[in-house]
C-alpha atoms as a PDB file:
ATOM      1  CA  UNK A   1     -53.149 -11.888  -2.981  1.00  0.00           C
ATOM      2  CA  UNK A   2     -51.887 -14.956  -1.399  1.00  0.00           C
ATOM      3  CA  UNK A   3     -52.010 -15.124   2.174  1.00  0.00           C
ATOM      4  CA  UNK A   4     -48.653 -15.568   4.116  1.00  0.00           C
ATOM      5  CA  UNK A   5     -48.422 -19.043   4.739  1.00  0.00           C
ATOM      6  CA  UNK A   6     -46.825 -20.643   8.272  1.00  0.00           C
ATOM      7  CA  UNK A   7     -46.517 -24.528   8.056  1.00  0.00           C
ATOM      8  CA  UNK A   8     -45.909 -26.126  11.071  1.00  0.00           C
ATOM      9  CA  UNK A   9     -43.465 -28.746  10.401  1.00  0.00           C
ATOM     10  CA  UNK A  10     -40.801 -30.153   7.297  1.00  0.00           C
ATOM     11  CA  UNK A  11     -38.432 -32.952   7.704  1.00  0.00           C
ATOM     12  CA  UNK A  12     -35.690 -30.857   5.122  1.00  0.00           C
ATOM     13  CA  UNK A  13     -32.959 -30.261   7.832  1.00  0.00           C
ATOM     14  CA  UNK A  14     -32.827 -34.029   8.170  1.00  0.00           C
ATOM     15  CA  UNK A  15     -33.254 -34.352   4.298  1.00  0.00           C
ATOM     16  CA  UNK A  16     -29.799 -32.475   3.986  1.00  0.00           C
ATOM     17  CA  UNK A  17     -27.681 -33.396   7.233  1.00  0.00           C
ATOM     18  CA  UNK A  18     -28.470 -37.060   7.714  1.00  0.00           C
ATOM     19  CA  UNK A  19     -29.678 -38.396   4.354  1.00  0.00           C
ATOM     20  CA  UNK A  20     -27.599 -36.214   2.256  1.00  0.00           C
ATOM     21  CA  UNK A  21     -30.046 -34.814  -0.142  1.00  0.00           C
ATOM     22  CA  UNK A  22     -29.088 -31.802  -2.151  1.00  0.00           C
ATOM     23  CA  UNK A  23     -30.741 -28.653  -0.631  1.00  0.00           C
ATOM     24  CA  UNK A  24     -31.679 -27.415  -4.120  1.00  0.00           C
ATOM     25  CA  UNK A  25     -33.176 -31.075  -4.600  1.00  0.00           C
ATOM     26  CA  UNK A  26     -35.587 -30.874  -1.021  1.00  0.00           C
ATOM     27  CA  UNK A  27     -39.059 -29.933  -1.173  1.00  0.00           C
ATOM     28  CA  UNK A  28     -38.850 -27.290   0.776  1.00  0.00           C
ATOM     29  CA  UNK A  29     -36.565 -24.576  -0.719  1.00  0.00           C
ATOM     30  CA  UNK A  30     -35.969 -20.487  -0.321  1.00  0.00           C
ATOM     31  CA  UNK A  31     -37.874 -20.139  -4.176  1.00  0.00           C
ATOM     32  CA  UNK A  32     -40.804 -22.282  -3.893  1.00  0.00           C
ATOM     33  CA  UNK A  33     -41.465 -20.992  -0.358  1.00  0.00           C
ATOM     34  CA  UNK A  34     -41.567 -17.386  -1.832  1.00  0.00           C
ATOM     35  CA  UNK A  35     -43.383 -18.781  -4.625  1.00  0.00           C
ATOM     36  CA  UNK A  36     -46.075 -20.788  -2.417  1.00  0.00           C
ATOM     37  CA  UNK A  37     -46.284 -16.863   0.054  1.00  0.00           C
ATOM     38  CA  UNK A  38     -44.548 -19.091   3.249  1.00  0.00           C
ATOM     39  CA  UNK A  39     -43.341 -16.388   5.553  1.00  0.00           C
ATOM     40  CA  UNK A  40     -42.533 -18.748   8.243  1.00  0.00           C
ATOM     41  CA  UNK A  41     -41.257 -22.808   7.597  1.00  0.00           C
ATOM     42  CA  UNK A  42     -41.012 -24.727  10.741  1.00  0.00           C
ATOM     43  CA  UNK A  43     -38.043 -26.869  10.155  1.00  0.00           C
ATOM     44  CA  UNK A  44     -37.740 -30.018  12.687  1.00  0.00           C
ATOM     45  CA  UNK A  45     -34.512 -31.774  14.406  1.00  0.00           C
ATOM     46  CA  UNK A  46     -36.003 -34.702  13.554  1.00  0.00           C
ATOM     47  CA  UNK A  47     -34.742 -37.694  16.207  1.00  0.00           C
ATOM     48  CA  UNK A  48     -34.150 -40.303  13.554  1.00  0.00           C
ATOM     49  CA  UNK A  49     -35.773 -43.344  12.683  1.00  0.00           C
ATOM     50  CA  UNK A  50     -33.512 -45.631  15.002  1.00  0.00           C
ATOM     51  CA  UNK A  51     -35.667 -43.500  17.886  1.00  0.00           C
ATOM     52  CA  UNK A  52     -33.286 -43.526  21.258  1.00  0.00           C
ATOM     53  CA  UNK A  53     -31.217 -46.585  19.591  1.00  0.00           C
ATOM     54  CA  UNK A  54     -30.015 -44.067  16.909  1.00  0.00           C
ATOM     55  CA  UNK A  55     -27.686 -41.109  17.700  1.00  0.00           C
ATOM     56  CA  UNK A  56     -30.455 -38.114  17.615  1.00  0.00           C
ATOM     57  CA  UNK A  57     -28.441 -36.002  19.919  1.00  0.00           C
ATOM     58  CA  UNK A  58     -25.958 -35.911  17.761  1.00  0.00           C
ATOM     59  CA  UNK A  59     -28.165 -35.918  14.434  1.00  0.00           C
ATOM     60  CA  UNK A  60     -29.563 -32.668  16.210  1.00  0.00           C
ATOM     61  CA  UNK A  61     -26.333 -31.016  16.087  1.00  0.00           C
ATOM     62  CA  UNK A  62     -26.016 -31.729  12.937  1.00  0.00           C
ATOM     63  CA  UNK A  63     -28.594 -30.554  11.735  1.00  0.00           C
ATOM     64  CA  UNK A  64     -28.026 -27.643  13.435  1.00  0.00           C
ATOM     65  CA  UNK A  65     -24.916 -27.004  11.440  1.00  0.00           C
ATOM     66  CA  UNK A  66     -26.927 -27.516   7.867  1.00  0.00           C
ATOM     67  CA  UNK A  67     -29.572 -24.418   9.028  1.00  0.00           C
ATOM     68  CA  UNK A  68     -27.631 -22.184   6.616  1.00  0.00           C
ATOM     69  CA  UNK A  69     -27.865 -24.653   3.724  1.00  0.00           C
ATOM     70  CA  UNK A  70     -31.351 -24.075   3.556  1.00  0.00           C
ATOM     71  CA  UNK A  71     -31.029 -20.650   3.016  1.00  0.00           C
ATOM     72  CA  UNK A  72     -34.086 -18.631   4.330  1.00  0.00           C
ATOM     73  CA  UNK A  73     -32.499 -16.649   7.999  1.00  0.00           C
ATOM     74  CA  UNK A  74     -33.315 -18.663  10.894  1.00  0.00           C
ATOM     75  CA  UNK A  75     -35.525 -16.539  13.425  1.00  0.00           C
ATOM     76  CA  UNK A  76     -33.958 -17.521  16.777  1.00  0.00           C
ATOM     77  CA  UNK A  77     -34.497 -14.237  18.776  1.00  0.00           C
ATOM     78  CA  UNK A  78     -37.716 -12.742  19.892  1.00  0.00           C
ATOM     79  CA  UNK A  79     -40.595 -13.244  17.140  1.00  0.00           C
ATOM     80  CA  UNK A  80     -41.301 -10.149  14.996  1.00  0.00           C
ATOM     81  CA  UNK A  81     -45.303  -8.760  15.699  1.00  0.00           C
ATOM     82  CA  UNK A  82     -46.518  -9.408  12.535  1.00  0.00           C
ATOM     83  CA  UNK A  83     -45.514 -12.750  10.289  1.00  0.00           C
ATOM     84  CA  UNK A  84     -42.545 -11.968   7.726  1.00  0.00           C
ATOM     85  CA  UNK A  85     -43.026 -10.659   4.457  1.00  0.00           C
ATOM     86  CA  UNK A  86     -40.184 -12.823   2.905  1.00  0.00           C
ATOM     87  CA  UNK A  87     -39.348 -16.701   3.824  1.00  0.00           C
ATOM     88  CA  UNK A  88     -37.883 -17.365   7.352  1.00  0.00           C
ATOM     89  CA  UNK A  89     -37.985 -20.226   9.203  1.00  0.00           C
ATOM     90  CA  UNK A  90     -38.167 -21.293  12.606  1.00  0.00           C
ATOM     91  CA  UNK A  91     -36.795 -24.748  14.958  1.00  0.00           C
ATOM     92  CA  UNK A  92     -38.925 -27.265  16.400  1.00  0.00           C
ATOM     93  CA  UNK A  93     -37.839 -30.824  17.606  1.00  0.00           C
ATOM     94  CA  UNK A  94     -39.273 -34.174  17.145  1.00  0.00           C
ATOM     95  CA  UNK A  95     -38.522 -36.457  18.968  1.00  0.00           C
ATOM     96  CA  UNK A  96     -38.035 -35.310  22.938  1.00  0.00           C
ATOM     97  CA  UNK A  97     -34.950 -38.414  22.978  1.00  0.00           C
ATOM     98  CA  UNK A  98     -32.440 -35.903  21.050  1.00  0.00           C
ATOM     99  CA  UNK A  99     -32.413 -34.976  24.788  1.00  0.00           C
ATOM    100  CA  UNK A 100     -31.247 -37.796  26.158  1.00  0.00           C
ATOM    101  CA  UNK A 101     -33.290 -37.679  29.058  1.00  0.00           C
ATOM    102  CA  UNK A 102     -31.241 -34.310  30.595  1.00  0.00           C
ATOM    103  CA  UNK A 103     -33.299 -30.672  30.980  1.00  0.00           C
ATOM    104  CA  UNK A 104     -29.224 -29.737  30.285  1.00  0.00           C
ATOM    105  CA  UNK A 105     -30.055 -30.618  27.129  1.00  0.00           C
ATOM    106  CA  UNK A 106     -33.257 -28.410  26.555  1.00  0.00           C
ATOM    107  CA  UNK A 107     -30.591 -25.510  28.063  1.00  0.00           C
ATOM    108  CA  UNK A 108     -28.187 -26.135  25.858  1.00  0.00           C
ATOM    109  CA  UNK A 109     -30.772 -26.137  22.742  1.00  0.00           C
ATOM    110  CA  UNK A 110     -32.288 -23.238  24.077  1.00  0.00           C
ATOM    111  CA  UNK A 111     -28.925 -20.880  24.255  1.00  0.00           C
ATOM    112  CA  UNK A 112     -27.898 -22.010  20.664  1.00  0.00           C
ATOM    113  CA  UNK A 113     -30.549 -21.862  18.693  1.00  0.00           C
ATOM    114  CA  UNK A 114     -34.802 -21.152  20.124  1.00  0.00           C
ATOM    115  CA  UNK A 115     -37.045 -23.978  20.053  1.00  0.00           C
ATOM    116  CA  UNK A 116     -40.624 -23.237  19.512  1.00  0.00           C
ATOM    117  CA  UNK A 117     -42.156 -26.455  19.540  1.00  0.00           C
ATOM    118  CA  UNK A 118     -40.865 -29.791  20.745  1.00  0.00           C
ATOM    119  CA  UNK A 119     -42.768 -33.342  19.900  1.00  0.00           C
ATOM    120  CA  UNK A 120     -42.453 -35.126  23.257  1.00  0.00           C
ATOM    121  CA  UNK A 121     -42.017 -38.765  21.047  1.00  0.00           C
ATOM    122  CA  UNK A 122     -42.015 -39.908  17.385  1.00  0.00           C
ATOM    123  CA  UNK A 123     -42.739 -43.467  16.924  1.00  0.00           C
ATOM    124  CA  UNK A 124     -40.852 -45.079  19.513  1.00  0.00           C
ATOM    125  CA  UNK A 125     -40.933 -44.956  23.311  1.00  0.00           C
ATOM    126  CA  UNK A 126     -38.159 -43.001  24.744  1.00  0.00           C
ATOM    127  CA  UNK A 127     -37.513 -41.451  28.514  1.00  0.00           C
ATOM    128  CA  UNK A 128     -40.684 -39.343  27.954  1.00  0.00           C
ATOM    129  CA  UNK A 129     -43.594 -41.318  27.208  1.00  0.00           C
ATOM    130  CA  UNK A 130     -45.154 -43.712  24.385  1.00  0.00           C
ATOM    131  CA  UNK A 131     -45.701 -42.792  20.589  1.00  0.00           C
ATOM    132  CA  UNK A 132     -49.125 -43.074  19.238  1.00  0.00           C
ATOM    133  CA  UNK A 133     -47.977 -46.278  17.010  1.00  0.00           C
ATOM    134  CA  UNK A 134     -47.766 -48.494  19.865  1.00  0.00           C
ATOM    135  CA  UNK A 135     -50.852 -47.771  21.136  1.00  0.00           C
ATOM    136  CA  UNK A 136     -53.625 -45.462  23.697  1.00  0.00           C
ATOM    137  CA  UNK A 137     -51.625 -46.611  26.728  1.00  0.00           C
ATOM    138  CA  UNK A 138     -49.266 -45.567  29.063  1.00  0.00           C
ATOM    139  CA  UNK A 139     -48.777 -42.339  30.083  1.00  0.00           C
ATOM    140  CA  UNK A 140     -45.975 -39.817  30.352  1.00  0.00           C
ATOM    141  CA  UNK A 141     -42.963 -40.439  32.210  1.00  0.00           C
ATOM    142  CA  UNK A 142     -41.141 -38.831  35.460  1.00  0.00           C
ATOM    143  CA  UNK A 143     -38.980 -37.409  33.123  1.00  0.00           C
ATOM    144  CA  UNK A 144     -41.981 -36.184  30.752  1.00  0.00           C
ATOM    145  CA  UNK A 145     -43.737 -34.382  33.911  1.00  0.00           C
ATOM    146  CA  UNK A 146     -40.060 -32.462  34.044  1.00  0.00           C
ATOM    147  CA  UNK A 147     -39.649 -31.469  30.964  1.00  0.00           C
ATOM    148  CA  UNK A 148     -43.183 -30.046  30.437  1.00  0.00           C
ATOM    149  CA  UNK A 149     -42.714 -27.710  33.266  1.00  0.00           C
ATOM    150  CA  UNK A 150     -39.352 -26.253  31.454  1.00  0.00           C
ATOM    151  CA  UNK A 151     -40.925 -26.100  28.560  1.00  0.00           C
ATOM    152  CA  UNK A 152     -43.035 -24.083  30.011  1.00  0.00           C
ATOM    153  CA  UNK A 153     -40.732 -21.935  31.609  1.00  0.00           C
ATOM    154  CA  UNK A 154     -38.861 -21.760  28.006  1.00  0.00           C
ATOM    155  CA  UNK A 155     -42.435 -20.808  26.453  1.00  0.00           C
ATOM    156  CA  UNK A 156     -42.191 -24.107  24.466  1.00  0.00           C
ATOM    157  CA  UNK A 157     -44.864 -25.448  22.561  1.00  0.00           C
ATOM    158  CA  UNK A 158     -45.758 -29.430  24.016  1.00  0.00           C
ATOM    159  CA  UNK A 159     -46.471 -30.903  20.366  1.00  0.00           C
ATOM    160  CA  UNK A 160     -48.850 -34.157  20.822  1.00  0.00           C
ATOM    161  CA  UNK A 161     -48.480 -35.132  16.822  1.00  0.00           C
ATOM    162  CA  UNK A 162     -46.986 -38.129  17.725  1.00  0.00           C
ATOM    163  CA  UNK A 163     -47.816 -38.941  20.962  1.00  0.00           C
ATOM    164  CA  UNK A 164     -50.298 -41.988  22.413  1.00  0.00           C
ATOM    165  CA  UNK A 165     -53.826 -40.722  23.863  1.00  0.00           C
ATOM    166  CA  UNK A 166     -52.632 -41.244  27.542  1.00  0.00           C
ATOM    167  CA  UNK A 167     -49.504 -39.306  26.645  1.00  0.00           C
ATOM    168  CA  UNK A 168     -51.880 -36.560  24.950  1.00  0.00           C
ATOM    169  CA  UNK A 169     -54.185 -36.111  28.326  1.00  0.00           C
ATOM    170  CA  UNK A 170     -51.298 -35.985  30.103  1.00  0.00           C
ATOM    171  CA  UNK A 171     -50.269 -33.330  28.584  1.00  0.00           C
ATOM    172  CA  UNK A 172     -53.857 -31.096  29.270  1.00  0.00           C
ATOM    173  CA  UNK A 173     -53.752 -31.494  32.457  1.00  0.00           C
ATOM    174  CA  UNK A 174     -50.264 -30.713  33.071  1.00  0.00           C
ATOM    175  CA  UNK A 175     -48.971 -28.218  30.766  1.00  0.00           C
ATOM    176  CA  UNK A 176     -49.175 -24.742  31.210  1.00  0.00           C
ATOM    177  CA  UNK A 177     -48.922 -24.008  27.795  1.00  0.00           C
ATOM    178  CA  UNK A 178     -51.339 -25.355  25.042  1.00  0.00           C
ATOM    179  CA  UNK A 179     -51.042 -28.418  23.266  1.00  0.00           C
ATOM    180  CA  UNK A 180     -50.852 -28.613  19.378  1.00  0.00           C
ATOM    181  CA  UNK A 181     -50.674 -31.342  16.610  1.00  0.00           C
ATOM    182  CA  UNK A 182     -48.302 -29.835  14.427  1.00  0.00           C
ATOM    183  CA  UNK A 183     -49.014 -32.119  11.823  1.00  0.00           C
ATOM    184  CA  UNK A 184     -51.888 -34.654  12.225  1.00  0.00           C
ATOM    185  CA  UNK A 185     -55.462 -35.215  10.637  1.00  0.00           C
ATOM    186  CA  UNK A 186     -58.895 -36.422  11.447  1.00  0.00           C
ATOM    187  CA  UNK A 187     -58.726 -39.943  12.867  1.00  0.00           C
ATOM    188  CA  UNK A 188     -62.336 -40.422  11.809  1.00  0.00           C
ATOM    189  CA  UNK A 189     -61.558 -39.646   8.706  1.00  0.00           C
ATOM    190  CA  UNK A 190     -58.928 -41.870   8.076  1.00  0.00           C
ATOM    191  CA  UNK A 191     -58.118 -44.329  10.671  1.00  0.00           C
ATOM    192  CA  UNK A 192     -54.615 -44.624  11.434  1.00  0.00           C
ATOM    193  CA  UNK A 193     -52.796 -44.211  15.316  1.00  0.00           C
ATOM    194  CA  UNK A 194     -51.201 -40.529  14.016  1.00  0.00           C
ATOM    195  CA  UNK A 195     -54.436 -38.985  13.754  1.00  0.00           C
ATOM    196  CA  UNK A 196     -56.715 -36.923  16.405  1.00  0.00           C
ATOM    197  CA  UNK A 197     -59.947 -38.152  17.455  1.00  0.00           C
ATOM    198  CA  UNK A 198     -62.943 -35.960  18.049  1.00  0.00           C
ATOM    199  CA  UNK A 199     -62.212 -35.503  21.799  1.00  0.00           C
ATOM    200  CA  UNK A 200     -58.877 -34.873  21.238  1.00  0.00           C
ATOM    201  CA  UNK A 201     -59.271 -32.281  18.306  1.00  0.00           C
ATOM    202  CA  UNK A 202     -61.973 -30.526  20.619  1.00  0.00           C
ATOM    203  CA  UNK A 203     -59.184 -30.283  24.072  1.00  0.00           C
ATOM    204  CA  UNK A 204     -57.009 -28.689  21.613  1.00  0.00           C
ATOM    205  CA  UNK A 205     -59.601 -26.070  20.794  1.00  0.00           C
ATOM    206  CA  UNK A 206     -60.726 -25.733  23.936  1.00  0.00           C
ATOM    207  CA  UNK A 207     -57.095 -24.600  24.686  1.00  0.00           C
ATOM    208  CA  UNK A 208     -56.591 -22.486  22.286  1.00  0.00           C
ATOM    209  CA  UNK A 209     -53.708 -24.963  20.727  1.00  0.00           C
ATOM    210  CA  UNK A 210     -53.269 -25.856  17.007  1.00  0.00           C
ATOM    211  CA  UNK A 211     -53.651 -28.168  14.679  1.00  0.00           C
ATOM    212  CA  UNK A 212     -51.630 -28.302  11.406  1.00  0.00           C
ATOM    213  CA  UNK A 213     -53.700 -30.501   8.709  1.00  0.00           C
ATOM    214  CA  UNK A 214     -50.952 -32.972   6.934  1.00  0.00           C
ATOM    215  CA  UNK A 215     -50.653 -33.604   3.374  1.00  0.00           C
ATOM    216  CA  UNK A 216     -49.204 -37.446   3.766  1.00  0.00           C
ATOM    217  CA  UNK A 217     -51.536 -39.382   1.589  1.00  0.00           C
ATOM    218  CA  UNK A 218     -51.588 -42.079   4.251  1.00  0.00           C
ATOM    219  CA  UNK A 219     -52.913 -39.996   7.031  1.00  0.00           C
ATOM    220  CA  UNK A 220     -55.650 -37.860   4.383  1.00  0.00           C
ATOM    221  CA  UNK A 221     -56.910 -41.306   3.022  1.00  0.00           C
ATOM    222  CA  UNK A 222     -56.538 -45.211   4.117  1.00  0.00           C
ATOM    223  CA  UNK A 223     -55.367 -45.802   0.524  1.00  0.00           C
ATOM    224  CA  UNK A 224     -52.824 -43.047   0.164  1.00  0.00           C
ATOM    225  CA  UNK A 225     -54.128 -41.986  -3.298  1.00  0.00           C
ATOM    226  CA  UNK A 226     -54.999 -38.132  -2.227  1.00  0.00           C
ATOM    227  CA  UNK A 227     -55.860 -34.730  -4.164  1.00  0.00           C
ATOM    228  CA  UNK A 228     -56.474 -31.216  -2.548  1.00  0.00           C
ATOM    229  CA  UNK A 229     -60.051 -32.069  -2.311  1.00  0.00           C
ATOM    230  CA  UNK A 230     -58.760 -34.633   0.460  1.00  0.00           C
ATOM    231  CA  UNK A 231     -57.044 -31.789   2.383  1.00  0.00           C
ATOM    232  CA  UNK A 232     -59.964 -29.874   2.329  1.00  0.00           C
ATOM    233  CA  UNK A 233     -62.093 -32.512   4.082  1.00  0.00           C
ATOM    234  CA  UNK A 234     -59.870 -32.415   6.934  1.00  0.00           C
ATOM    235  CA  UNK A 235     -60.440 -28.846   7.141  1.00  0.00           C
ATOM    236  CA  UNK A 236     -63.570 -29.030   6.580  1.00  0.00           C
ATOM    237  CA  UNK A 237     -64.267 -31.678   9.510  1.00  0.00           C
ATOM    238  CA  UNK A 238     -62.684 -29.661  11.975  1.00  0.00           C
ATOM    239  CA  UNK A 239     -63.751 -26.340  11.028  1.00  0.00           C
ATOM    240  CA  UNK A 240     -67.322 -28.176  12.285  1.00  0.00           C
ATOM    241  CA  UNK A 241     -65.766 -28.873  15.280  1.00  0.00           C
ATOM    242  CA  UNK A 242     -65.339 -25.369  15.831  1.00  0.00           C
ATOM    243  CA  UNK A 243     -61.549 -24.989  14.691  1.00  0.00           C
ATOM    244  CA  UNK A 244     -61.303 -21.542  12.965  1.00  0.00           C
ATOM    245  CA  UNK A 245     -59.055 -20.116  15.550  1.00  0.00           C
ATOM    246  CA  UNK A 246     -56.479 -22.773  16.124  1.00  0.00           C
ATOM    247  CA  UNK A 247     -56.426 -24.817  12.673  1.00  0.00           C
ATOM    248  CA  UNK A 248     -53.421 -24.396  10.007  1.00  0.00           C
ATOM    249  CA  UNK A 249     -51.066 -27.103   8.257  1.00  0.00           C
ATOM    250  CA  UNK A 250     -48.100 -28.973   8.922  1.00  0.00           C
ATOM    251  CA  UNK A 251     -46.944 -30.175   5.491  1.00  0.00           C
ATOM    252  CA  UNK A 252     -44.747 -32.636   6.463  1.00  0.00           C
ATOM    253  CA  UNK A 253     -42.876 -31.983   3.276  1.00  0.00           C
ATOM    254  CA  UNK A 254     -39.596 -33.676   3.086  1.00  0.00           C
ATOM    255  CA  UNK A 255     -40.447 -36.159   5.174  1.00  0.00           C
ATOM    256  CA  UNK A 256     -43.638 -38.033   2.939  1.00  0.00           C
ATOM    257  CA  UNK A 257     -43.008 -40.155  -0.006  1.00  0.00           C
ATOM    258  CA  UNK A 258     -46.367 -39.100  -1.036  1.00  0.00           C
ATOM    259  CA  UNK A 259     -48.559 -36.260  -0.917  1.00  0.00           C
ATOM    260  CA  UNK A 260     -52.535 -34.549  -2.522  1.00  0.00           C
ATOM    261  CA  UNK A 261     -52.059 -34.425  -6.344  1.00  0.00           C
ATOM    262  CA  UNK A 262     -51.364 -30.621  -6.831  1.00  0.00           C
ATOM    263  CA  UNK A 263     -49.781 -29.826  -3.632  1.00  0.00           C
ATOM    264  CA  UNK A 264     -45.947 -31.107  -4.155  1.00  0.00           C
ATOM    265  CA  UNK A 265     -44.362 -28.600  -2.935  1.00  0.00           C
ATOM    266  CA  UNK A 266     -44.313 -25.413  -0.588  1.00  0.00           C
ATOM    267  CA  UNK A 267     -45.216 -23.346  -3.943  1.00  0.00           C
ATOM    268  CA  UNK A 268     -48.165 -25.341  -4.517  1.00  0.00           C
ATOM    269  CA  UNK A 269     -49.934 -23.279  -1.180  1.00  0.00           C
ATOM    270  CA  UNK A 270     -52.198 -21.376  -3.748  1.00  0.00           C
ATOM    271  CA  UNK A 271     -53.996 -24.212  -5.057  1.00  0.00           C
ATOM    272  CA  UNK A 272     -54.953 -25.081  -1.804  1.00  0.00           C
ATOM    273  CA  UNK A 273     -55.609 -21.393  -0.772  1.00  0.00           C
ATOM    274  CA  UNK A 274     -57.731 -21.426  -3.990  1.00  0.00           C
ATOM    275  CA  UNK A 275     -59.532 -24.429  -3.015  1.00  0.00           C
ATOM    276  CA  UNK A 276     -60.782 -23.506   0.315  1.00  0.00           C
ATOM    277  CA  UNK A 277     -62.063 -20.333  -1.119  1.00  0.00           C
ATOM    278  CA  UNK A 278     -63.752 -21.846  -3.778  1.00  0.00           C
ATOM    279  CA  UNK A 279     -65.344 -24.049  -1.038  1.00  0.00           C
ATOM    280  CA  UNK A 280     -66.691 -20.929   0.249  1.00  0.00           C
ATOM    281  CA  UNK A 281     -64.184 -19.914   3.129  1.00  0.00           C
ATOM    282  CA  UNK A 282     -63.958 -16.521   3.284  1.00  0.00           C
ATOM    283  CA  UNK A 283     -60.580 -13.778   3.443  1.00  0.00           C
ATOM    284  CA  UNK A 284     -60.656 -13.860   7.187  1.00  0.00           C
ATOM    285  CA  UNK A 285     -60.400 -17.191   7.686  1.00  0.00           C
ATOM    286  CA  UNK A 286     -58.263 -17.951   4.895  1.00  0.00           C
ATOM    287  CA  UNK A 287     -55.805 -15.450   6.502  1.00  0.00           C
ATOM    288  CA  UNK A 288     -56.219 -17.500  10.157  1.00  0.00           C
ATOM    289  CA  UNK A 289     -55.755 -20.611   8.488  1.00  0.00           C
ATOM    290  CA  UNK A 290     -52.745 -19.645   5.923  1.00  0.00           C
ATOM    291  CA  UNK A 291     -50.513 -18.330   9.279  1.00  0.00           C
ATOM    292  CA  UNK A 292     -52.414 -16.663  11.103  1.00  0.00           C
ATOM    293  CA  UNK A 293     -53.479 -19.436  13.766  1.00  0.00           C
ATOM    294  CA  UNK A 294     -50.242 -20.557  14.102  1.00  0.00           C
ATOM    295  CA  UNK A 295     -48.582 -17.499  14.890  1.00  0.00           C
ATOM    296  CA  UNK A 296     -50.922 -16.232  17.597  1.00  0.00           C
ATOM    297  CA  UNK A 297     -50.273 -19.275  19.541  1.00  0.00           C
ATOM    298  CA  UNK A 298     -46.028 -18.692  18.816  1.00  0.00           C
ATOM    299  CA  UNK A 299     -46.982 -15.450  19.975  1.00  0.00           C
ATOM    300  CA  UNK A 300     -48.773 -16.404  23.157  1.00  0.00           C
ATOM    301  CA  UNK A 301     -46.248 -19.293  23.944  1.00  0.00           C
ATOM    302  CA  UNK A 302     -43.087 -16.289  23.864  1.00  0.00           C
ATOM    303  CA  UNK A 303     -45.276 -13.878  25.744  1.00  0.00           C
ATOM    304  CA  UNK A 304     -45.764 -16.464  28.352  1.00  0.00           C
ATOM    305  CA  UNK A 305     -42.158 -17.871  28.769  1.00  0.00           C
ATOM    306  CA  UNK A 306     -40.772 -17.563  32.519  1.00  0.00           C
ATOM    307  CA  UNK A 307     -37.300 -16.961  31.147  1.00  0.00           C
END
């Protein structure tokens, strides 16, 4: 029996509203998702890659308009108890400069559609803080100190996956809520600016966050070249860190140009089911890591909204 499967993050509402792409020619579609057992596809409002020079706000809306295209229902209302049996999807944001710098913003996101998640930056500095590919310094903004407290109040998850280290202890000591990587590996695995260090993994934990393991090739291995095997390591290295309860993936899918031989595609989740059991993980923890992780803390982060 596969396990129902939550990934924390695609790039196909971008895929089809900004780049144009077919939605029967995306990665992520309604068949292989109920082929690959994913109750529950986080789909971002992806900023752009123009960053705050672009037109995200607007890109946002957009996508916003191409949600039915992708043809799984949108869960914008209160979370069910237990994960879906069939494919839904929920909204996340990355990029905080769709915003444009306004909590109005956030409101008006918040009354059309339900954010779960928002990534404070993606790779360029905006009027929140400083992306993790321009280096460890420089903290969060006036502005970033704002918005985590509404996020808070909005029981919004403060996503760190692309965010510097100053940016990312920023964010433990002054969000309510916990932080999580939706999609980011082991930095001392594979060295690149995207991916956690020790410490940071560990705060996470500590938190009771998450942590979605990617499947870029780039971020599983310095030379890109990756199989499931490589996925696996990533798990592996922070389930010795103590990760059980908060670890899961964030597939990144429509938004890599390359990805572990054997895991394509949303309906490729079995292999890689298959291969953590064959490493020896065992039905209860295949079940936290599957969806299970990632929906307690969805859970806990609408249980603890203010309004």
């Amino acid at each position: 029996m596969i396990p129902r499967i939550c990934d924390a993050h695609c790039d196909t509402l971008f895929a089809i509203a900004i780049e144009g792409k077919a939605p029967e020619a995306c990665t992520v579609t309604r068949e292989r998702m109920a082929r690959g057992g994913v109750s529950v596809q986080t789909f971002a409002l992806f900023c752009g890659r123009k960053g705050p020079q672009g037109t995200p706000y607007r890109d946002a809306l957009d996508m916003l308009a191409a949600v039915p295209q992708v043809g799984v229902p949108m869960i914008t209302g209160a979370l069910p108890d237990e994960r879906p049996e069939t494919p839904s999807g929920i909204l996340s944001c990355e990029g905080g400069e769709m915003l444009e710098g306004s909590l109005a913003r956030l409101d008006e996101f918040q009354q059309k559609v339900r954010l779960r998640m928002l990534a404070l930056t993606w790779n360029f500095e905006n009027e929140i803080g400083h992306p993790a590919k321009e280096g460890p310094k420089g903290g969060l903004k006036p502005f970033g100190f704002e918005l985590l407290r509404a996020m808070d109040d909005y029981g919004i998850l403060p996503d760190v996956s692309h965010l510097n280290e100053a940016g990312f202890w920023d964010v433990c000591e002054r969000a309510a809520l916990p932080p999580i990587a939706s999609h980011s590996d082991c930095r001392w695995l594979c060295d690149v600016p995207r991916n956690l260090r020790k410490e940071q993994a560990r705060a996470i934990i500590d938190r009771k966050g998450f942590i979605g393991v990617n499947f870029y090739g780039f971020f599983l291995k310095e030379d890109g070249v990756s199989a499931l095997d490589d996925v696996v390591r990533h798990v592996d290295e922070l389930c010795e860190l103590g990760a059980e309860d908060v670890l899961g993936f964030g597939s990144d899918f429509d938004g890599i140009e390359t990805w572990p031989e054997g895991l394509a595609h949303p309906g490729d989740f079995p292999a890689l089911m298959d291969a953590l059991a064959r490493r020896g993980y065992g039905e209860a923890l295949l079940d936290k890591l599957a969806g299970g992780n990632l929906w307690r803390v969805l859970k806990a982060a609408e249980a603890a909204a203010r309004h």
